[in-house]
C-alpha atoms as a PDB file:
ATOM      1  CA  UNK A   1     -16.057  18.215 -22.695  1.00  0.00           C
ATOM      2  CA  UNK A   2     -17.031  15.161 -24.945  1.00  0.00           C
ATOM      3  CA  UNK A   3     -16.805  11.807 -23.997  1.00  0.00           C
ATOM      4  CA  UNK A   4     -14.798  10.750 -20.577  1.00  0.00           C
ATOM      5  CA  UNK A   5     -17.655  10.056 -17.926  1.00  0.00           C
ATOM      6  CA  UNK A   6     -16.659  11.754 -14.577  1.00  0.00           C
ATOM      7  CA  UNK A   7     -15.812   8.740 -12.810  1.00  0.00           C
ATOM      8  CA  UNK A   8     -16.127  10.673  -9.418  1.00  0.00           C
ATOM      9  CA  UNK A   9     -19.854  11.303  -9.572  1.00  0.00           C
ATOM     10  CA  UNK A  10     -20.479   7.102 -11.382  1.00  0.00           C
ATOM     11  CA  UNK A  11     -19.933   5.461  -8.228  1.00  0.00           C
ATOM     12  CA  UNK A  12     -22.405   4.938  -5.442  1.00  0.00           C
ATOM     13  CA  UNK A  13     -21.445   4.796  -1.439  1.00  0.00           C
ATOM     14  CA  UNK A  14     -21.733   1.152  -1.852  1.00  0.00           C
ATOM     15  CA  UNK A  15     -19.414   0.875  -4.774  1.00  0.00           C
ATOM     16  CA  UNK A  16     -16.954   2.826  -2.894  1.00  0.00           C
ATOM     17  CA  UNK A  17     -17.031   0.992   0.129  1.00  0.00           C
ATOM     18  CA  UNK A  18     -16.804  -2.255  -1.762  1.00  0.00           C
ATOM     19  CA  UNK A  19     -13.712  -1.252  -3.482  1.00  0.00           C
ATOM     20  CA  UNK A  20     -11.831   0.140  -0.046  1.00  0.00           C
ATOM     21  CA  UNK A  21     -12.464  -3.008   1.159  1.00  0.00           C
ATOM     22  CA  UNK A  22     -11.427  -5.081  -1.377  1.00  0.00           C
ATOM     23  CA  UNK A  23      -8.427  -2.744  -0.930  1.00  0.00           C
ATOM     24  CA  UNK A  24      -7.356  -3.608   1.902  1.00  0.00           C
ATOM     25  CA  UNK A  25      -8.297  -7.011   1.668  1.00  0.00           C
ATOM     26  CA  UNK A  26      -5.417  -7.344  -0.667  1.00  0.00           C
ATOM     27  CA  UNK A  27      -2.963  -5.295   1.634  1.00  0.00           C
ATOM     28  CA  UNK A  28      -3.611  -7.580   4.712  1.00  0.00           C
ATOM     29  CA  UNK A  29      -2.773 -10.427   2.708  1.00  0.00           C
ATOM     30  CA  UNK A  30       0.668  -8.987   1.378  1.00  0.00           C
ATOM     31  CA  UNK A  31       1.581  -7.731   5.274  1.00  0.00           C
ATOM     32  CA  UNK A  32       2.727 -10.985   6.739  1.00  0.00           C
ATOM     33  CA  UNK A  33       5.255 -11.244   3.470  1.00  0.00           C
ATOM     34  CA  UNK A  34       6.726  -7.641   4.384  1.00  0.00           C
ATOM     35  CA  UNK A  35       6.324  -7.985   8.116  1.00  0.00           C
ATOM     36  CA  UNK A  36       8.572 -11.362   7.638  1.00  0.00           C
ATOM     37  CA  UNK A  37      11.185  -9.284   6.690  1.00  0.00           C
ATOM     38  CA  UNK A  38      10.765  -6.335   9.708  1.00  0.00           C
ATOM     39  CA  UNK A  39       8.916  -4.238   8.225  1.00  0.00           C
ATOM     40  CA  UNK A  40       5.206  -3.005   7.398  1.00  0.00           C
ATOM     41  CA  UNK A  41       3.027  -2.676   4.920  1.00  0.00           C
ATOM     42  CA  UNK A  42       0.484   0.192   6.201  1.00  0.00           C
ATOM     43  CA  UNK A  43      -2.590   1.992   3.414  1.00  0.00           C
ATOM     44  CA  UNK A  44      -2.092   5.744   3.727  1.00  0.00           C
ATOM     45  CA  UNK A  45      -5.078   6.652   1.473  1.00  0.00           C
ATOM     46  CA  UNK A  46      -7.340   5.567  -1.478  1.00  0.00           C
ATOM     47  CA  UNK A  47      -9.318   7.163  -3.709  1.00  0.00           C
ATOM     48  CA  UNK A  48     -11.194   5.029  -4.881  1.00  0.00           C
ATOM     49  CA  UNK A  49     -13.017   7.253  -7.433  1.00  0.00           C
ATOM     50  CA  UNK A  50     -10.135   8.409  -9.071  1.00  0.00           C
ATOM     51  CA  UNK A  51      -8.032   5.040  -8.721  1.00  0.00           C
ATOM     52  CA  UNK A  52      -5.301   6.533  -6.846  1.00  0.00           C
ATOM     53  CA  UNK A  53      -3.849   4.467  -3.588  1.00  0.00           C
ATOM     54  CA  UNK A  54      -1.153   5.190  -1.543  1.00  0.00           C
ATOM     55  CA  UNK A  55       0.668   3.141   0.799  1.00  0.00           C
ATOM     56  CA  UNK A  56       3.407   3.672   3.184  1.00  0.00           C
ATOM     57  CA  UNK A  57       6.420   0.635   3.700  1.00  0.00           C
ATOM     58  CA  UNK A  58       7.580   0.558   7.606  1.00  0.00           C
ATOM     59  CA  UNK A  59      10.037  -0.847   9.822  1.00  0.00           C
ATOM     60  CA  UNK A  60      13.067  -2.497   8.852  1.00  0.00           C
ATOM     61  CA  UNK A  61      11.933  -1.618   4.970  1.00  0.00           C
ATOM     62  CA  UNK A  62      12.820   2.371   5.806  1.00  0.00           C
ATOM     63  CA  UNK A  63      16.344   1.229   6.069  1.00  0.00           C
ATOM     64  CA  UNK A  64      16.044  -1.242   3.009  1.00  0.00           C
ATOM     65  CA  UNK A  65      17.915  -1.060  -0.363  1.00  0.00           C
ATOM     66  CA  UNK A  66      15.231  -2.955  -2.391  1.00  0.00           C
ATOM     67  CA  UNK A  67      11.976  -0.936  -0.563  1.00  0.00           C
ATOM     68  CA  UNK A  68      11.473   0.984  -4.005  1.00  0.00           C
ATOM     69  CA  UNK A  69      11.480  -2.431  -5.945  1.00  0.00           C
ATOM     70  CA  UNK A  70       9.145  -3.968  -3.460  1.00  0.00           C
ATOM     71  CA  UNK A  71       6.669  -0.884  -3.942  1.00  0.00           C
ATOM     72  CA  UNK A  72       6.657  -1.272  -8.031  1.00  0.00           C
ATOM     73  CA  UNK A  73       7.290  -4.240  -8.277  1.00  0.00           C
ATOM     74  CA  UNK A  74       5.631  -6.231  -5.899  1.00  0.00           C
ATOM     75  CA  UNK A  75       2.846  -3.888  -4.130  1.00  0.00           C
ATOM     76  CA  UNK A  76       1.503  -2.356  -7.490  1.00  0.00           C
ATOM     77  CA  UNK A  77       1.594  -4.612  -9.696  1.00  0.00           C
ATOM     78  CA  UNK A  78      -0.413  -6.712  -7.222  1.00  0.00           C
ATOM     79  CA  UNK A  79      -3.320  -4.063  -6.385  1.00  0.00           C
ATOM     80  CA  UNK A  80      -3.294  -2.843 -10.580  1.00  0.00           C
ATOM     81  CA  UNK A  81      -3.449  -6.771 -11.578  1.00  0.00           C
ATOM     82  CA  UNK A  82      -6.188  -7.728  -8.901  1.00  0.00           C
ATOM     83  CA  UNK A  83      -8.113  -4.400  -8.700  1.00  0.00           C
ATOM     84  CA  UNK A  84      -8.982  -3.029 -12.299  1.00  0.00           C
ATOM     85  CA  UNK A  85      -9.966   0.584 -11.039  1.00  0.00           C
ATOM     86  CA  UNK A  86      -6.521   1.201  -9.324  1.00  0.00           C
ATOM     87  CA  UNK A  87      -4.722   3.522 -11.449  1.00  0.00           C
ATOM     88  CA  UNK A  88      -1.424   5.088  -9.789  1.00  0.00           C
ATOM     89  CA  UNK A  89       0.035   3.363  -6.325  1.00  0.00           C
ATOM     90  CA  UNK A  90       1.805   5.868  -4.563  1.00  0.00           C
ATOM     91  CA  UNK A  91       4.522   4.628  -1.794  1.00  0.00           C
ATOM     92  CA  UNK A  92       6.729   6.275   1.030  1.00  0.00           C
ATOM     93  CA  UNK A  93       8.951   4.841   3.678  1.00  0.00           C
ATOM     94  CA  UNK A  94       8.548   5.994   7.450  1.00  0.00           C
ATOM     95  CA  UNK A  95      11.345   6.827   8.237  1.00  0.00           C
ATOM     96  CA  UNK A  96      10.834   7.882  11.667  1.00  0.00           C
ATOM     97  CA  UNK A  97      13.298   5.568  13.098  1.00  0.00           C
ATOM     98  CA  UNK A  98      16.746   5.717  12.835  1.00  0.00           C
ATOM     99  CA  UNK A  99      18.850   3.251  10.554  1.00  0.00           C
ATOM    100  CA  UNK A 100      20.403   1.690  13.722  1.00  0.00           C
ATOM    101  CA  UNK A 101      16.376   0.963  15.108  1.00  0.00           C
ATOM    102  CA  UNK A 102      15.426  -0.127  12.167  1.00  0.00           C
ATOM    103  CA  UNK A 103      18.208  -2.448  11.312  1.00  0.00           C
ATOM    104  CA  UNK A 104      17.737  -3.840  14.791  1.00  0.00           C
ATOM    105  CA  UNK A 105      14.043  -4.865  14.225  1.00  0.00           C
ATOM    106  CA  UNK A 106      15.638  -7.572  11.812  1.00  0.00           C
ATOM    107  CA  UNK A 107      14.050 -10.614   9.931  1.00  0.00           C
ATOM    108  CA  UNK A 108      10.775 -11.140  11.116  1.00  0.00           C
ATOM    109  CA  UNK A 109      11.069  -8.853  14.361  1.00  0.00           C
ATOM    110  CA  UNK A 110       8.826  -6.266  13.646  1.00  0.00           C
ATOM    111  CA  UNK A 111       5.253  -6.560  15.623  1.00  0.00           C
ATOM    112  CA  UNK A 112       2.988  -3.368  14.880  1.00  0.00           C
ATOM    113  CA  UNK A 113       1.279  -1.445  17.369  1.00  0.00           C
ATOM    114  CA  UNK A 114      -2.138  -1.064  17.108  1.00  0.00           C
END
């Protein structure tokens, strides 16, 4: 098949490991901004090979109307503009608590456990 290097089998341990933790790097830094608001901003996965990241938004966000626009438009276009191999950022919402928990957590009262 002509042409198109296979990415997968280009990149050394080293290169990988570089890029996950440039990765999250960049997802530390946007936490405090979600967590200000109740929620979470946790990394799922990464494939760092194939550009492919995926990222889950927790808390208070599971219960919020904009949580789709702060994926898209805030989470990925951050990671695409600041990490040139990052191709597709997937997102989700844990939902695992209710609305009524979730609400409660309000501005800024969200503390992860670790």
């Amino acid at each position: 098949m002509g042409g198109v290097p296979d990415i997968e089998t280009e990149l050394s341990d080293a290169e990988r490991a570089d890029r996950l933790s440039k990765l999250q790097g960049i997802i530390d830094l946007m936490r405090p901004a979600v967590q200000a608001d109740g929620g979470d901003l946790v990394l799922v996965r990464a494939d760092v090979a194939a550009g492919v990241v995926e990222v889950q938004l927790q808390g208070a966000c599971s219960s919020c109307a904009v949580s789709s626009a702060t994926l898209s438009g805030g989470v990925e276009r951050i990671l695409r503009e600041r990490l040139s191999w990052v191709t597709e950022v997937v997102g989700g919402l844990d939902d695992s608590l209710s609305l009524d928990e979730s609400s409660s957590l309000g501005s800024g009262g969200y503390v992860p456990n670790f």
